[in-house]
C-alpha atoms as a PDB file:
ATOM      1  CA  UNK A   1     -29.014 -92.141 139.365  1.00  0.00           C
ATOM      2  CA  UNK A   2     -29.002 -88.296 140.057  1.00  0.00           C
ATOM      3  CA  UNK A   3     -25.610 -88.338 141.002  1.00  0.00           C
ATOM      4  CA  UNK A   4     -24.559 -89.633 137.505  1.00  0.00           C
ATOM      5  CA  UNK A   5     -26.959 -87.091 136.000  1.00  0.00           C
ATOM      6  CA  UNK A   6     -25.506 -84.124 137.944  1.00  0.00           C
ATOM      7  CA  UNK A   7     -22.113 -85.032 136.885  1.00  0.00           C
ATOM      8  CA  UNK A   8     -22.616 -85.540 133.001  1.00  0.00           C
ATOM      9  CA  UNK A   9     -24.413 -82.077 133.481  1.00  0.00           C
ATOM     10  CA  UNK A  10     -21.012 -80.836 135.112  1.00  0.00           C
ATOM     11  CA  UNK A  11     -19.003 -82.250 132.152  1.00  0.00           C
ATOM     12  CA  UNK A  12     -21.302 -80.993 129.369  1.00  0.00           C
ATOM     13  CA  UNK A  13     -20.987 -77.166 131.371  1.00  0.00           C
ATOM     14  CA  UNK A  14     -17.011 -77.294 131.503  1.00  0.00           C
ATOM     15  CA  UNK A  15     -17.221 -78.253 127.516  1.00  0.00           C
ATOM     16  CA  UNK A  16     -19.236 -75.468 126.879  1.00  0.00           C
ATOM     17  CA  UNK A  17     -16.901 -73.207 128.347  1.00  0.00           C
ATOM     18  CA  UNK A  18     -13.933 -74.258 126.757  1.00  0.00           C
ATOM     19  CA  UNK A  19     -15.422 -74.680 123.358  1.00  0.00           C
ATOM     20  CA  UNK A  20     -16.306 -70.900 124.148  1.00  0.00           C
ATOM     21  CA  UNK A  21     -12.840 -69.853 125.245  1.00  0.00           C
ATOM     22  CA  UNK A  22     -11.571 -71.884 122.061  1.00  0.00           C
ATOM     23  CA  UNK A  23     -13.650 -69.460 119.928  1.00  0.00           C
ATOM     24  CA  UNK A  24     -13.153 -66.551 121.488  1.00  0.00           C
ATOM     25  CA  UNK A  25      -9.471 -66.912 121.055  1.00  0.00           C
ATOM     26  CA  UNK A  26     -10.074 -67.767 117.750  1.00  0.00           C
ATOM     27  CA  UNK A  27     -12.039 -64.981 116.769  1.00  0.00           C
ATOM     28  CA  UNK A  28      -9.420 -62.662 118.403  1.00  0.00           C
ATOM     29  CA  UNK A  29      -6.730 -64.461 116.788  1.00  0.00           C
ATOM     30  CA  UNK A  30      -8.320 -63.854 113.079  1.00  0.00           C
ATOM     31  CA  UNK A  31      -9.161 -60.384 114.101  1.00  0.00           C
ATOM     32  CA  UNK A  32      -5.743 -59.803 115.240  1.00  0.00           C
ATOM     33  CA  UNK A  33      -4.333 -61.050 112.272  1.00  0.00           C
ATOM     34  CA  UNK A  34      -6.503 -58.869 110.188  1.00  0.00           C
ATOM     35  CA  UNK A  35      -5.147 -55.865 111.914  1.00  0.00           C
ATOM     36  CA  UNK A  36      -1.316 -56.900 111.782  1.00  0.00           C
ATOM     37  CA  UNK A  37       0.730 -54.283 109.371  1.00  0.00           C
ATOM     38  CA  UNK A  38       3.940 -54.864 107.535  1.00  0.00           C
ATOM     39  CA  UNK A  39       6.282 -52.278 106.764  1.00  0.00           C
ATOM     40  CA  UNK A  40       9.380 -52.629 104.911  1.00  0.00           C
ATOM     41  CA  UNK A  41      13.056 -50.903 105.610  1.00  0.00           C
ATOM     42  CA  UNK A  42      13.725 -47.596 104.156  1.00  0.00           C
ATOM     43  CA  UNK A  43      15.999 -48.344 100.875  1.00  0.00           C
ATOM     44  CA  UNK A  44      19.293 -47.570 101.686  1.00  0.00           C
ATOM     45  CA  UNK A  45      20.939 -44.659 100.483  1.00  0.00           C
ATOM     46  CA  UNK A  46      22.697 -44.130  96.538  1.00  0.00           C
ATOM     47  CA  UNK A  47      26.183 -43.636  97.091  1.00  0.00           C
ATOM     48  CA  UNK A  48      27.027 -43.503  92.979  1.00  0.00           C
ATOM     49  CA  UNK A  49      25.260 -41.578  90.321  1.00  0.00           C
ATOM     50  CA  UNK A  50      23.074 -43.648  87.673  1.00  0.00           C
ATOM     51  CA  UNK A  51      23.058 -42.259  84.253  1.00  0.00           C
ATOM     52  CA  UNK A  52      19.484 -41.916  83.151  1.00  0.00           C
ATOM     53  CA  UNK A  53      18.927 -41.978  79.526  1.00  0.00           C
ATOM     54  CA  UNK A  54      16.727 -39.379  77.793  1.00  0.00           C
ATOM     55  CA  UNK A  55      15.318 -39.343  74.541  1.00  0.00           C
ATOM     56  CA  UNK A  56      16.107 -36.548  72.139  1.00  0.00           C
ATOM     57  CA  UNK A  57      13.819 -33.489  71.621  1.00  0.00           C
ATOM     58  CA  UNK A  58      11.986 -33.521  68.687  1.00  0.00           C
ATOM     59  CA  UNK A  59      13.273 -31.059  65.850  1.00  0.00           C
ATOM     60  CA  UNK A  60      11.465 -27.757  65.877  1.00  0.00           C
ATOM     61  CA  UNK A  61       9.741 -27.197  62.348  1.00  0.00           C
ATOM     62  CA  UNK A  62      11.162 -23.322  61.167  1.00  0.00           C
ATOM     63  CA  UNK A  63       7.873 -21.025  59.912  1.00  0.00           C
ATOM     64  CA  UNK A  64       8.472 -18.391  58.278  1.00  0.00           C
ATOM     65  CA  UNK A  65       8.814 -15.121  59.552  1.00  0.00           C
ATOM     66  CA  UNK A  66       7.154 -12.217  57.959  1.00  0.00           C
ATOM     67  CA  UNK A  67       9.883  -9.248  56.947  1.00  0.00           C
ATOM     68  CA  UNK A  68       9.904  -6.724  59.151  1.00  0.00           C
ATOM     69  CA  UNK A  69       9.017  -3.033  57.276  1.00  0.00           C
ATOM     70  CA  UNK A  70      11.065  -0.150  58.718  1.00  0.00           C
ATOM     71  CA  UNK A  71       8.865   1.972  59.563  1.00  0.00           C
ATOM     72  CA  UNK A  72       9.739   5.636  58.452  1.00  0.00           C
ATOM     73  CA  UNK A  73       9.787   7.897  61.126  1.00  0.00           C
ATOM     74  CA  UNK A  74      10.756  11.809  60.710  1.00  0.00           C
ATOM     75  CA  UNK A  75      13.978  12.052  62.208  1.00  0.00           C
ATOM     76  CA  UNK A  76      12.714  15.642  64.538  1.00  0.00           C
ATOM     77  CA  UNK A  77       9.334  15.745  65.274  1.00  0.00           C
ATOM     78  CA  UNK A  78       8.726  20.012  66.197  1.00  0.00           C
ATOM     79  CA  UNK A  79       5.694  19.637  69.026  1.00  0.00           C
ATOM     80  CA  UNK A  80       2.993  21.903  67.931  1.00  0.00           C
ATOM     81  CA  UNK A  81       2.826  25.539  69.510  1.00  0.00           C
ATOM     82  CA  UNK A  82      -0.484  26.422  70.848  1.00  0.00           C
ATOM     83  CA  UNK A  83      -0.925  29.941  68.937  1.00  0.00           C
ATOM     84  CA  UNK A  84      -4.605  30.860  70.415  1.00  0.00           C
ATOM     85  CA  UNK A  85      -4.643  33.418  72.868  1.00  0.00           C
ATOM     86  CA  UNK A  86      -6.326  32.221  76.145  1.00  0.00           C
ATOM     87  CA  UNK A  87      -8.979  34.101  77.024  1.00  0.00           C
ATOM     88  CA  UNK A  88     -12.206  33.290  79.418  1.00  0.00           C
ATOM     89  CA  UNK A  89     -14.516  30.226  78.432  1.00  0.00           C
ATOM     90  CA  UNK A  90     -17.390  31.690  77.060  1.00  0.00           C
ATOM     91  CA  UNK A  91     -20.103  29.148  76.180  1.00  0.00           C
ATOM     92  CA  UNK A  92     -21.431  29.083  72.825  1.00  0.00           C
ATOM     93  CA  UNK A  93     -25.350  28.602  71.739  1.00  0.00           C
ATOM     94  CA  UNK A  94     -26.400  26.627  69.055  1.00  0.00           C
ATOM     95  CA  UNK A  95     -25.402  28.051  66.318  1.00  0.00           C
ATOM     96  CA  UNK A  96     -28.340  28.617  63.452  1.00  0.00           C
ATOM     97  CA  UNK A  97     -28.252  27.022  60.259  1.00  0.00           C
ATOM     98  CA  UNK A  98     -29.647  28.239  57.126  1.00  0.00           C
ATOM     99  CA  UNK A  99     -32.486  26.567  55.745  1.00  0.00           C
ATOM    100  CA  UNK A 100     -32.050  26.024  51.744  1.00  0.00           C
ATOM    101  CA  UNK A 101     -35.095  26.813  50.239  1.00  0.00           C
ATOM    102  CA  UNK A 102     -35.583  24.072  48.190  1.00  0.00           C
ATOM    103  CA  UNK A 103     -35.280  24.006  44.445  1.00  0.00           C
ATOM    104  CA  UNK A 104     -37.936  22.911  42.327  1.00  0.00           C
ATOM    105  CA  UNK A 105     -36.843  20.117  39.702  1.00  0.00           C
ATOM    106  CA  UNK A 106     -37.760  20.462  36.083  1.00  0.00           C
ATOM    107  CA  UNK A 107     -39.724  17.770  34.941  1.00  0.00           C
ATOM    108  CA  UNK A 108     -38.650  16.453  31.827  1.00  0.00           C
ATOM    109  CA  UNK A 109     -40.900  15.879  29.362  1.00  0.00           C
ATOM    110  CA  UNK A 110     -41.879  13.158  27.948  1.00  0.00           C
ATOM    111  CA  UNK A 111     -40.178  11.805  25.239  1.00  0.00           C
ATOM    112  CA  UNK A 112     -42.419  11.058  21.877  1.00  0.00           C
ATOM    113  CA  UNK A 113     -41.231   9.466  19.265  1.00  0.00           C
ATOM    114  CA  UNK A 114     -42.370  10.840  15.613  1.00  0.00           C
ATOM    115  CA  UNK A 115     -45.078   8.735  13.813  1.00  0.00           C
ATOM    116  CA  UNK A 116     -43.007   6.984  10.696  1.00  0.00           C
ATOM    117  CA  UNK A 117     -44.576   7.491   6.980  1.00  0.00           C
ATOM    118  CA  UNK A 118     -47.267   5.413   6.535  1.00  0.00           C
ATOM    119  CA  UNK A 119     -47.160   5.762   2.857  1.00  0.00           C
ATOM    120  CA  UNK A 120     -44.088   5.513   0.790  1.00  0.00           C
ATOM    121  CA  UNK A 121     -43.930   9.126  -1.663  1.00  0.00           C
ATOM    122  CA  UNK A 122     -45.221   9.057  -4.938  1.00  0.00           C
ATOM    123  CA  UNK A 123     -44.337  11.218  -7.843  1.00  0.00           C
ATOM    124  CA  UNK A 124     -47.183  11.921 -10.634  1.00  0.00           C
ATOM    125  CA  UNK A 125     -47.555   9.308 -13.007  1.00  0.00           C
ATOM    126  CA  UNK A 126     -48.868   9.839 -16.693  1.00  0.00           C
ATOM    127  CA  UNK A 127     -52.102   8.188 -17.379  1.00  0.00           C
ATOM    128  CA  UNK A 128     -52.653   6.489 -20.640  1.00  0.00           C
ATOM    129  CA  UNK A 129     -49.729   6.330 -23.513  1.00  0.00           C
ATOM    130  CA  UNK A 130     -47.289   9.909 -23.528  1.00  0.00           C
ATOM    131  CA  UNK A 131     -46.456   9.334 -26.877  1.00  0.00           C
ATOM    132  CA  UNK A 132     -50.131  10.045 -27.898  1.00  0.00           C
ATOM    133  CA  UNK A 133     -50.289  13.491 -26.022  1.00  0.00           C
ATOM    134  CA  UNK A 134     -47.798  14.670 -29.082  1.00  0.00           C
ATOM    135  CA  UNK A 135     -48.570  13.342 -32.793  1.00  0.00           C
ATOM    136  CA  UNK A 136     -46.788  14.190 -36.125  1.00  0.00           C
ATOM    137  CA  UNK A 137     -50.763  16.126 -37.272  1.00  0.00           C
ATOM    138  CA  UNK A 138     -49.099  18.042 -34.755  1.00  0.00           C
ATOM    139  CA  UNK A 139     -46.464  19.119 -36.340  1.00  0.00           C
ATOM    140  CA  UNK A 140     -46.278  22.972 -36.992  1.00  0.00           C
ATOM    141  CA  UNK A 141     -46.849  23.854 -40.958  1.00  0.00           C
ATOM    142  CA  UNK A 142     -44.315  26.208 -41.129  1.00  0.00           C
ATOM    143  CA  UNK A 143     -41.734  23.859 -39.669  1.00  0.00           C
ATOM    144  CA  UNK A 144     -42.882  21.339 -41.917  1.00  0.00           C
ATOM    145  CA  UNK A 145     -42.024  23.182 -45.235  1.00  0.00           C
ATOM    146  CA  UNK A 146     -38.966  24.153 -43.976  1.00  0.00           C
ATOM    147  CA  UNK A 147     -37.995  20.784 -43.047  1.00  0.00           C
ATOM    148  CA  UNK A 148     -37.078  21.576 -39.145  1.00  0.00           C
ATOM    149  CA  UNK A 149     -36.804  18.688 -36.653  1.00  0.00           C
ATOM    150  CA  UNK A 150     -35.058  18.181 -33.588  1.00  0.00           C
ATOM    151  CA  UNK A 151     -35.527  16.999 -29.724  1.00  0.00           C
ATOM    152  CA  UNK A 152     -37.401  19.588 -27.152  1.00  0.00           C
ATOM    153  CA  UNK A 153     -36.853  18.643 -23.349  1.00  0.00           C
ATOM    154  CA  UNK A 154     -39.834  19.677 -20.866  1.00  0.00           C
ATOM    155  CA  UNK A 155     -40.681  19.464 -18.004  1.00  0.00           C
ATOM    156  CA  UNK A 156     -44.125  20.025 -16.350  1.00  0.00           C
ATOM    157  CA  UNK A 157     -45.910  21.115 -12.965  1.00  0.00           C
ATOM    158  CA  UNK A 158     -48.366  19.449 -11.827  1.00  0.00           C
ATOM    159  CA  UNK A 159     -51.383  19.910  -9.946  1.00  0.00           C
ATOM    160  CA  UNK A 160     -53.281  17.859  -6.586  1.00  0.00           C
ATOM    161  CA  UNK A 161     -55.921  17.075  -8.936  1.00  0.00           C
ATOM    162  CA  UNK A 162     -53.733  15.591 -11.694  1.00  0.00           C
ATOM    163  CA  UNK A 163     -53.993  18.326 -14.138  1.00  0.00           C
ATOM    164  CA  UNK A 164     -50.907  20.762 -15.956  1.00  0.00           C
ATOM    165  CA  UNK A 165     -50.542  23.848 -14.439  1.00  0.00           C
ATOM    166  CA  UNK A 166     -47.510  24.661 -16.531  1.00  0.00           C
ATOM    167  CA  UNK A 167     -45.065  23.922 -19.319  1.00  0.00           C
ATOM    168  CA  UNK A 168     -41.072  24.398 -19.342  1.00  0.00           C
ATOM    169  CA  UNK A 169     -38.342  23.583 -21.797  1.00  0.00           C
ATOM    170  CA  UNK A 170     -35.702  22.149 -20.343  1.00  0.00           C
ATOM    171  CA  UNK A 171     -33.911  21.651 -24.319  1.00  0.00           C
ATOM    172  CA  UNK A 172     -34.718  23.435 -27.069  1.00  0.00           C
ATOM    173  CA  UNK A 173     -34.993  21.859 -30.009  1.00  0.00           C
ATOM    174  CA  UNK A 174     -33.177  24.739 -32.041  1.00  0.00           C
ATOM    175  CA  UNK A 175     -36.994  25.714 -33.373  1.00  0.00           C
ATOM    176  CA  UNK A 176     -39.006  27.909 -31.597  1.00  0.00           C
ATOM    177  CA  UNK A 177     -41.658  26.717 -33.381  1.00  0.00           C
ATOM    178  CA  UNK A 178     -41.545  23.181 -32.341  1.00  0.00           C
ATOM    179  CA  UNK A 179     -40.976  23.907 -28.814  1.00  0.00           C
ATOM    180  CA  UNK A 180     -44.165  26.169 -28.356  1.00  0.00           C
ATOM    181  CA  UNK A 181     -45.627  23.266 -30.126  1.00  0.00           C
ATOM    182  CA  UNK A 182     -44.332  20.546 -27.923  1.00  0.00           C
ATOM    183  CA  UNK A 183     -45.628  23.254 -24.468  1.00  0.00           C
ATOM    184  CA  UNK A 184     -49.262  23.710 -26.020  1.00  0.00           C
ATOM    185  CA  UNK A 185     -50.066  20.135 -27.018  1.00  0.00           C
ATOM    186  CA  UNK A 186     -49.386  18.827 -23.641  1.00  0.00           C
ATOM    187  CA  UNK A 187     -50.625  21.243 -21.460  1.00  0.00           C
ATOM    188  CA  UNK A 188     -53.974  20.270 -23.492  1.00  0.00           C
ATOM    189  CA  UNK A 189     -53.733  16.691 -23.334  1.00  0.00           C
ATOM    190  CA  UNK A 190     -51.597  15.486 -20.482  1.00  0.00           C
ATOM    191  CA  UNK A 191     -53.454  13.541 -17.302  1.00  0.00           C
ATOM    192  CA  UNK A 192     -51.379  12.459 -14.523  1.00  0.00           C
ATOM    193  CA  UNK A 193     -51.850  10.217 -11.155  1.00  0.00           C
ATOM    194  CA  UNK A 194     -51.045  13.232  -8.578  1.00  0.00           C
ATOM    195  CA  UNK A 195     -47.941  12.771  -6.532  1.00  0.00           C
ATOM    196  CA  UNK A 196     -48.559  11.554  -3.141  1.00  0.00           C
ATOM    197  CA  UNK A 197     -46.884  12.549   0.647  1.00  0.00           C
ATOM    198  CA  UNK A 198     -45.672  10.127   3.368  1.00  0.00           C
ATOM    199  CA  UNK A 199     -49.399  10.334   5.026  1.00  0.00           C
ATOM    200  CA  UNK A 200     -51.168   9.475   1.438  1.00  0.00           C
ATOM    201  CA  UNK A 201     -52.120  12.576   0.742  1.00  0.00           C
ATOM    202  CA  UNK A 202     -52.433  14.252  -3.092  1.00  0.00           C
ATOM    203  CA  UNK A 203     -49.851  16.705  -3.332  1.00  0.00           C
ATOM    204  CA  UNK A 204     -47.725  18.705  -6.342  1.00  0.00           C
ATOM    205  CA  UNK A 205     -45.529  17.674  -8.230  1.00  0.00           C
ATOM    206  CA  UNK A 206     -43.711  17.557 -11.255  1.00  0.00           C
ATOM    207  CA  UNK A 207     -43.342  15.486 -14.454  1.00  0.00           C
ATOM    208  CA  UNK A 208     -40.189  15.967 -17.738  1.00  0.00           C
ATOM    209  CA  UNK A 209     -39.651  14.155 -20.990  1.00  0.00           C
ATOM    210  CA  UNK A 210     -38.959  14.643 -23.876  1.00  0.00           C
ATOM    211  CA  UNK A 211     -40.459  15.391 -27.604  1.00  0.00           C
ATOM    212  CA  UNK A 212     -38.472  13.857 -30.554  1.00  0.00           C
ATOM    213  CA  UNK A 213     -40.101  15.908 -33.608  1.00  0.00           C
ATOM    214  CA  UNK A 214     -39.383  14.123 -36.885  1.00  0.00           C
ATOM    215  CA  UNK A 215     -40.434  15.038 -40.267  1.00  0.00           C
ATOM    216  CA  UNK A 216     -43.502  12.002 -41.675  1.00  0.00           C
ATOM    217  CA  UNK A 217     -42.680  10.643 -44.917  1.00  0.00           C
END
C-alpha cells in the first residue's frame, strides 16, 4: 500500500513539473512575441520624374498707391560761415530782469441808466369857455362908430400858478384899437391849468388863439 502511494506521489511531482515547464515556455513565448519588431524594405529608388500638380496663386488685389510729391529741394545749398570771432569762454551770470511796475486799471464805472418820464408833458390848458374871456360889451367905442372889425392873433405866457404874465399879437387885426383890446381883456380874465414837466411838476408855458372882432347888430 505505500509503495502505490509513493509512486502516485512520483507521478503527481513529474506533472507538476512539466505543467510548469509548459508555462514557462508559454509565458516566454507570449513575451517573446510581444517584443518581436517588423521592419519593412527601404522603397526603392525613383528613377523618372513625377509631375506634381500645383494649384495657382491667388491674384494679388492692386491698392492704391499714394502719388509721390517731389519734394523741392534748392539745387546749392551754401553751408553757413561761422562769422563770430572765437574768443575765451567766459561764463555768463544770470542776467537781471526788469521788474514792470505794475499798472493800475481804471475801474469803469458803473453804468446807470437815466430814470424815463414818469409823466407825459402837459401844455396849459384854458379853464372854463375862451370865448367868454372876450365879449362884443367889449368892443372898443371908438372902433364901434367907425365900424372896424377884423381877426387879432395872440399868444400868451403863462405862469406855474396858472395865471397871464403877458400878452402878444401874433396878427394884427389892422386896428390898433382892437388889438390892445383883445391884450387887456385877457390878461384880466384868462385862467389856465399850468403846463406840466416829465416828473409832474407845474412849469411855464404858453397859450395863442385868436380874437375874431365883429361888429353886433
Amino acid at each position: 500500500m505505500s509503495y502505490i502511494d509513493r509512486k502516485h506521489s512520483s507521478n503527481r511531482t513529474a506533472t507538476i513539473i512539466a505543467v510548469s515547464i509548459i508555462e514557462a515556455a508559454a509565458i516566454f513565448a507570449v513575451v517573446r512575441g510581444l517584443t518581436v519588431t517588423f521592419t519593412r524594405d527601404p522603397p526603392p529608388p525613383r528613377l523618372e520624374g513625377e509631375q506634381i500638380y500645383l494649384p495657382p496663386p491667388p491674384v494679388p488685389i492692386p491698392h492704391p498707391t499714394p502719388s509721390a510729391q517731389p519734394s523741392h529741394q534748392p539745387d546749392h545749398v551754401i553751408p553757413a560761415r561761422n562769422t563770430l570771432a572765437t574768443g575765451p569762454t567766459v561764463p555768463l551770470g544770470p542776467v537781471p530782469m526788469p521788474t514792470a511796475s505794475p499798472v493800475p486799471m481804471a475801474t469803469p464805472e458803473p453804468f446807470i441808466e437815466p430814470p424815463g418820464p414818469q409823466f407825459a408833458p402837459r401844455s396849459a390848458r384854458p379853464i372854463g369857455r375862451p370865448s367868454g374871456w372876450v365879449t362884443s360889451n367889449d368892443y372898443p367905442a371908438r372902433d364901434l362908430r367907425e365900424g372896424n372889425s377884423g381877426v387879432t392873433g395872440f399868444r400868451l405866457s403863462i405862469g406855474s400858478d396858472g395865471r397871464v404874465l403877458s400878452c402878444a399879437v401874433t396878427a394884427s387885426s389892422g386896428f390898433p384899437g382892437l388889438d390892445r383890446a383883445t391884450c387887456d381883456n385877457l390878461t384880466r380874465r384868462a385862467r389856465f391849468e399850468p403846463a406840466s414837466d416829465g416828473a409832474g411838476a407845474k412849469v411855464a408855458g404858453t397859450y395863442s388863439n385868436n380874437i375874431r372882432w365883429v361888429i353886433p347888430e
